[in-house]
Protein backbone atom coordinates (compact mmCIF):
# COMPACT_ATOMS: atom_id res chain seq x y z
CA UNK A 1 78.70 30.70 -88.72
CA UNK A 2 80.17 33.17 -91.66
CA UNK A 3 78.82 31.94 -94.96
CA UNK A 4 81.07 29.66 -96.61
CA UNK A 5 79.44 29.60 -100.05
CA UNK A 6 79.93 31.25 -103.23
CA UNK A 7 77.62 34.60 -102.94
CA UNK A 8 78.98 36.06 -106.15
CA UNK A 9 75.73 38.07 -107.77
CA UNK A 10 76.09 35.93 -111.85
CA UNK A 11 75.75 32.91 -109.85
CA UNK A 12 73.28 33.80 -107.51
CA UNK A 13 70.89 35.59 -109.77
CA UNK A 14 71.42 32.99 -112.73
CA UNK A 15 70.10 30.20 -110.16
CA UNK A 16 67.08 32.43 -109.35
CA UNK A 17 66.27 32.79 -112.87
CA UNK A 18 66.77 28.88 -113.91
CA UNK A 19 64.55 28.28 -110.50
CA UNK A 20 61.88 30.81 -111.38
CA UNK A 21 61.81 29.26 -114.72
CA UNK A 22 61.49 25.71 -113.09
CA UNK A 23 58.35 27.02 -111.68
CA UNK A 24 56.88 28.32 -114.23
CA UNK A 25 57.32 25.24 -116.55
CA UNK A 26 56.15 22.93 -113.41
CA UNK A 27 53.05 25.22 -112.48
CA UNK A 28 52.10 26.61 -116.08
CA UNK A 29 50.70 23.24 -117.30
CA UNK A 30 48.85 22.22 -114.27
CA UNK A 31 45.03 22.56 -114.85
CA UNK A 32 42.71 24.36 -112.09
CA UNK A 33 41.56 21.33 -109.35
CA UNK A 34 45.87 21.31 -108.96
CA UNK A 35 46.10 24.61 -107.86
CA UNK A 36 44.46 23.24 -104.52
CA UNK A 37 45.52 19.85 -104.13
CA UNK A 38 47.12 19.75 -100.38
CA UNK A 39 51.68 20.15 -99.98
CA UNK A 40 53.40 18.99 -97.61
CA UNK A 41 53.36 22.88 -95.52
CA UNK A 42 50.49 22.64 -92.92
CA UNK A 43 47.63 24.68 -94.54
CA UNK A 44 48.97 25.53 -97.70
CA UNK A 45 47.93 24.00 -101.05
CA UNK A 46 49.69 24.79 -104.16
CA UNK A 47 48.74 28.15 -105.15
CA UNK A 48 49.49 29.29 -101.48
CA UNK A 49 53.39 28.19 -102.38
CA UNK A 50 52.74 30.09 -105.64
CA UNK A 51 51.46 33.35 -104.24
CA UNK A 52 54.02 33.11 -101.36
CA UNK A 53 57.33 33.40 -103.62
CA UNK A 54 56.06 36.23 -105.36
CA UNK A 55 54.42 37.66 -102.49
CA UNK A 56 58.37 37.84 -101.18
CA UNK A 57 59.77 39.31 -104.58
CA UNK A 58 56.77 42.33 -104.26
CA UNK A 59 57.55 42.70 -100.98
CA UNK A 60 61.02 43.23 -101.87
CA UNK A 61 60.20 45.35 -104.80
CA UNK A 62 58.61 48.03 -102.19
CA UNK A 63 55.29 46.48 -102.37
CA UNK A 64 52.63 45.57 -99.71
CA UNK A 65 49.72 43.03 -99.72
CA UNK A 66 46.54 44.92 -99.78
CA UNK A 67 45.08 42.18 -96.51
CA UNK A 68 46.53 43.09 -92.81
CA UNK A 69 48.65 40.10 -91.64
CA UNK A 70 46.08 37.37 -89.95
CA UNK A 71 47.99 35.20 -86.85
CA UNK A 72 44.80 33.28 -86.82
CA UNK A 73 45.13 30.22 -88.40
CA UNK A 74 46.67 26.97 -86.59
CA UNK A 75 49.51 26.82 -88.80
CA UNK A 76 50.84 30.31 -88.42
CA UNK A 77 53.09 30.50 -85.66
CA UNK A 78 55.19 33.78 -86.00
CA UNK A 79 55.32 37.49 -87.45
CA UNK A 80 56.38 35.88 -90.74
CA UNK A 81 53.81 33.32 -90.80
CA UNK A 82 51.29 35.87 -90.58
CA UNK A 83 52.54 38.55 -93.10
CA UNK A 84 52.66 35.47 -95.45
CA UNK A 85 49.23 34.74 -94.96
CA UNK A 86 48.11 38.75 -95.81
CA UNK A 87 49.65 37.89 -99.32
CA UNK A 88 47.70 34.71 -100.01
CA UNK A 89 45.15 36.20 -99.01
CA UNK A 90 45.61 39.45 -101.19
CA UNK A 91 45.08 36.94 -103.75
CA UNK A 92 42.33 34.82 -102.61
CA UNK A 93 39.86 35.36 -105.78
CA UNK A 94 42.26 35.45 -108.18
CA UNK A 95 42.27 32.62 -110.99
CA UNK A 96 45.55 30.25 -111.60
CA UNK A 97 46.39 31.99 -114.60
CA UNK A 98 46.18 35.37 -112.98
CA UNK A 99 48.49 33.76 -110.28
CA UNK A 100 50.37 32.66 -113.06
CA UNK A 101 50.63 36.00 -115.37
CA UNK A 102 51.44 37.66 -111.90
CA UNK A 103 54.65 35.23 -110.89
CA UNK A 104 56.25 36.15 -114.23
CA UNK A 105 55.64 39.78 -114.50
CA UNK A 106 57.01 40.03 -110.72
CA UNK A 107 59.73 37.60 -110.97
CA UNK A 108 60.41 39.21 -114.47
CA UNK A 109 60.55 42.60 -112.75
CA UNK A 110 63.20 41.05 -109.80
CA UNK A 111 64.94 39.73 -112.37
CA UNK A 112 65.84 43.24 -114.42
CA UNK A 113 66.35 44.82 -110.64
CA UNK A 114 68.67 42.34 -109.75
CA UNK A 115 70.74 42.77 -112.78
CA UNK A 116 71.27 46.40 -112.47
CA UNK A 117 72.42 46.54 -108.87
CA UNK A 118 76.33 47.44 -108.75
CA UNK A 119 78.16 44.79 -106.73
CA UNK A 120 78.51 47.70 -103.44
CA UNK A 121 74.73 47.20 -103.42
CA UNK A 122 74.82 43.66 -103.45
CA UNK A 123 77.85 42.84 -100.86
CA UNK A 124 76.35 45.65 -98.68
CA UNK A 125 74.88 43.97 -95.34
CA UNK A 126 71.74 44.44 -94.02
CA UNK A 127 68.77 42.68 -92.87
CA UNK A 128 68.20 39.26 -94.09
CA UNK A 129 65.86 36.40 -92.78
CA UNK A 130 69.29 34.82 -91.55
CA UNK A 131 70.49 37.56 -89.44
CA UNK A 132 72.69 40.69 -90.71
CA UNK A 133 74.74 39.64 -93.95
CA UNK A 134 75.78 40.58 -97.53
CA UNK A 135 72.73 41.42 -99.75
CA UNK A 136 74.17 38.19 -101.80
CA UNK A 137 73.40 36.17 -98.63
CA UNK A 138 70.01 37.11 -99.05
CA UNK A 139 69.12 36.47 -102.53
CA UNK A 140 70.71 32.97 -101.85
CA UNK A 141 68.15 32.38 -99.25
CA UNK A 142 65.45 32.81 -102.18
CA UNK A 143 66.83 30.73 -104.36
CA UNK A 144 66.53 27.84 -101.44
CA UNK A 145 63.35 28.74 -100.18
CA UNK A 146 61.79 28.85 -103.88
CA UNK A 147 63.74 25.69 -104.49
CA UNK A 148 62.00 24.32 -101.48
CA UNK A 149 58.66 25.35 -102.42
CA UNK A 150 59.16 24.13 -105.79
CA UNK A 151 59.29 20.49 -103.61
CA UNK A 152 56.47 21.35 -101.92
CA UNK A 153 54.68 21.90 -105.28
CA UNK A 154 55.77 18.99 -106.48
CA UNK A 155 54.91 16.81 -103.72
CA UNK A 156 51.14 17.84 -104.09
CA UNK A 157 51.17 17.22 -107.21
CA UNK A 158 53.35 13.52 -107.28
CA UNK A 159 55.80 15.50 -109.49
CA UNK A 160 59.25 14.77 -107.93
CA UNK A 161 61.98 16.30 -110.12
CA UNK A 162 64.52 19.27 -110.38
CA UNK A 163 67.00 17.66 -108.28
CA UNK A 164 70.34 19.11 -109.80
CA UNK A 165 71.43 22.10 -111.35
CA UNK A 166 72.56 25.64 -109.86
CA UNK A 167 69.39 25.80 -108.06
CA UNK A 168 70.09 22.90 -106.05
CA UNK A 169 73.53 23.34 -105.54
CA UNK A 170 72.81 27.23 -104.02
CA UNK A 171 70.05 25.86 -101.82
CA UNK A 172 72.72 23.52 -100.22
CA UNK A 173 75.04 25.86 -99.70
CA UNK A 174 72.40 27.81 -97.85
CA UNK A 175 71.01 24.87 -95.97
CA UNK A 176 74.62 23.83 -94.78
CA UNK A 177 75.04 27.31 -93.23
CA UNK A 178 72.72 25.75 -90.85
CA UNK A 179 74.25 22.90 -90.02
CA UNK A 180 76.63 23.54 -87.13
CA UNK A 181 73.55 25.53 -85.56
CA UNK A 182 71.68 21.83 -85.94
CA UNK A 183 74.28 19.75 -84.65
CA UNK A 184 75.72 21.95 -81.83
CA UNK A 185 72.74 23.93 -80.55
CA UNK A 186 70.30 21.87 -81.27
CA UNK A 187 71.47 18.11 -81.28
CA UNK A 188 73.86 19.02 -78.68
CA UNK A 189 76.81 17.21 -80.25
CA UNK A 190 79.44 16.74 -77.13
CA UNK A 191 83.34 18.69 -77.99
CA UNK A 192 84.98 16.54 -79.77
CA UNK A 193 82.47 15.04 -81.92
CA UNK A 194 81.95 15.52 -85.69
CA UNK A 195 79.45 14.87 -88.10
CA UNK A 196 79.19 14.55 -91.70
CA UNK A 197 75.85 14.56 -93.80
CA UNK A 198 76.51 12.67 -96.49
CA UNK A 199 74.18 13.30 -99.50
CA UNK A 200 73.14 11.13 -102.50
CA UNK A 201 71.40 11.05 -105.13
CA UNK A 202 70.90 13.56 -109.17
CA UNK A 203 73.33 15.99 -106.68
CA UNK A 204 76.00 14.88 -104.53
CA UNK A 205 77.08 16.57 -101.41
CA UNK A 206 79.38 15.97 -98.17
CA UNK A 207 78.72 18.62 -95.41
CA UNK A 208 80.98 17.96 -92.41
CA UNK A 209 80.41 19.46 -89.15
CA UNK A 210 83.08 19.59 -86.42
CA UNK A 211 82.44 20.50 -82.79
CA UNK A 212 85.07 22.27 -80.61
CA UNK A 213 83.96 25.44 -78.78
CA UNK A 214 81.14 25.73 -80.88
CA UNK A 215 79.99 23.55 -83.66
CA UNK A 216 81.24 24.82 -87.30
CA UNK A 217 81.02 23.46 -90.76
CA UNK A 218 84.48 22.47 -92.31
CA UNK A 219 86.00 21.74 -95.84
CA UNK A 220 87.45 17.87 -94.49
CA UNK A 221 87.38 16.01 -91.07
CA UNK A 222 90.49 14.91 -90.01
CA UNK A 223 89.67 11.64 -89.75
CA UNK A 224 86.17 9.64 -89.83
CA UNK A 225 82.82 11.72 -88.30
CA UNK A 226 81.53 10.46 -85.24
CA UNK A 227 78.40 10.11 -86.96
CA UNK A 228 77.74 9.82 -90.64
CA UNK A 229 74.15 10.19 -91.83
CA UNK A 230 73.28 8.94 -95.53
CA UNK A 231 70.28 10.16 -96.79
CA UNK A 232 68.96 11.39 -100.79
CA UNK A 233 69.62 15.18 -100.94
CA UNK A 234 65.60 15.40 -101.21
CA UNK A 235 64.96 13.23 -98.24
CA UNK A 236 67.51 16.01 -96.68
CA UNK A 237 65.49 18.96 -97.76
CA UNK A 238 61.80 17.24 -96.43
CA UNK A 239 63.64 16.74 -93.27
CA UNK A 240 65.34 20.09 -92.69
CA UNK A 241 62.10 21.87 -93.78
CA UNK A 242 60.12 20.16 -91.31
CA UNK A 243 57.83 19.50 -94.16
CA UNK A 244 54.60 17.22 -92.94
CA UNK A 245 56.60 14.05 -94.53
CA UNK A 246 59.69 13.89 -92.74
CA UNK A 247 58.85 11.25 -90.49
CA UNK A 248 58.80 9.18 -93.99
CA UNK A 249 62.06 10.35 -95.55
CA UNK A 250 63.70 9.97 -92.11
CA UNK A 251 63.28 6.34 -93.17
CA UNK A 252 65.67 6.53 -96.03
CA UNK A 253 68.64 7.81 -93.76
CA UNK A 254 71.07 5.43 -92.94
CA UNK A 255 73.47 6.38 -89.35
CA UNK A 256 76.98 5.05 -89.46
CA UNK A 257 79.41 5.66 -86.29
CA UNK A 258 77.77 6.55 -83.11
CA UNK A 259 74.41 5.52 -83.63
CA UNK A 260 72.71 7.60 -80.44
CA UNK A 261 74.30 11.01 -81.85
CA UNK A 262 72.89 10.67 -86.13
CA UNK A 263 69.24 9.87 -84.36
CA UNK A 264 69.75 12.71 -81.97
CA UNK A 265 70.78 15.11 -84.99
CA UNK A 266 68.19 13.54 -87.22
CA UNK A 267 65.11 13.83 -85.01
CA UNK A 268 66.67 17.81 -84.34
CA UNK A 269 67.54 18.54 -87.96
CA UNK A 270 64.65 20.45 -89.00
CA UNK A 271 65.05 24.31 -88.79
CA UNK A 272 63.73 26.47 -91.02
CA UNK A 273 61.05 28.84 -89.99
């Protein structure tokens, strides 16, 4: 589905810099035994989501982890999985407020990269984790996935919080890119169907997803979705990201309309890698 969202780079970047900045107030005051309490991601604690985001900024700076890639443990399932793993365990020995120091002066370094690039390098397409798209595209997808570990952090540490601002709003237009992937492919929505994800909560959002040849995210539904699911926009986020919860936040989603098609998208919702 082409990317319906708002890619330009002052928006983008200033939502990587309030997310980064998130983190670093979230993770800077917790004290050592926090670092390794359990998140919701199967094997990781919270300095694995902490070495993990910037992990993916050095990579991107030209960087590699100094551990090959291990496709070992139970939780790694894929190339990705494992060349995560190689960073966190790059950093294996070192102390939270190494981890710490080494977050800023990466994401610091990002940052300044970022906000040099001319605006041909950032609407020129390449590789992204989403297929071929605008360099924009891809700097959205970190802002969600940090967003997302940021919940994952926060989960381990019975933190909940962060739940509006330009942060949130870019990970949702990312996450609704998915969407018609979900409910088509996935759920199998029949022709003729629609459904709308209706989100509550600090943020607000309607996503509405139409089927015809293939399934598509629209602006507006002509008339009432097949299937409306109500759900907080964090329940959303646990669900989508498959994180080890979502069985639990499933519970707070309410299915109005055709009550066999929201469970069907529901149980099929999560995605992400």
């Amino acid at each position: 589905m082409e990317d319906m969202s708002d890619l330009g780079k002052e928006r983008i970047v200033g939502a990587l810099r309030d997310e980064w900045a998130s983190i670093d107030d979230l993770v800077s005051g917790l004290d050592d035994e926090q670092w390794s309490w359990p998140s919701p991601l199967p094997g990781w604690d919270v300095r694995a989501n902490v070495v993990h985001m910037f992990g993916t900024e050095a990579m991107l700076l030209g960087r590699s982890p100094s551990v090959d890639p291990d496709d070992s443990p139970d939780h790694v399932t894929n190339p990705i999985g494992a060349a995560n793993e190689a960073w966190i365990a790059t950093y294996s020995n070192a102390s939270p407020s190494d981890l710490l120091a080494e977050f800023r002066s990466l994401t610091t370094e990002r940052l300044a990269a970022l906000e040099a690039m001319s605006d041909d390098e950032w609407n020129t397409v390449g590789f992204t984790p989403a297929g071929q798209a605008p360099y924009g595209r891809f700097m959205q997808i970190r802002v969600f996935d940090c967003w997302m570990h940021e919940q994952d952090i926060r989960y381990a540490i019975r933190m909940p919080g962060h739940e509006q601002g330009a942060p949130v709003d870019v990970s949702l237009d990312e996450m609704s890119n998915a969407m018609g992937y979900v409910v088509g492919k996935k759920a199998g929505a029949p022709a003729g169907s629609s459904v709308t994800f209706d989100l509550r909560g600090a943020t607000s959002r309607q996503i509405h997803v139409q089927v015809g040849e293939r399934a598509q995210v629209v602006d507006d539904l002509d008339g009432l979705a097949t299937a409306r699911l109500v759900m907080p926009v964090i329940s959303f986020a646990h669900i989508a990201g498959g994180r080890l919860d979502r069985e639990l936040h499933m519970t707070h989603c309410e299915i109005e309309g055709d009550e066999e098609l929201g469970r069907r998208v529901l149980e099929n919702l999560p995605y992400t890698i």
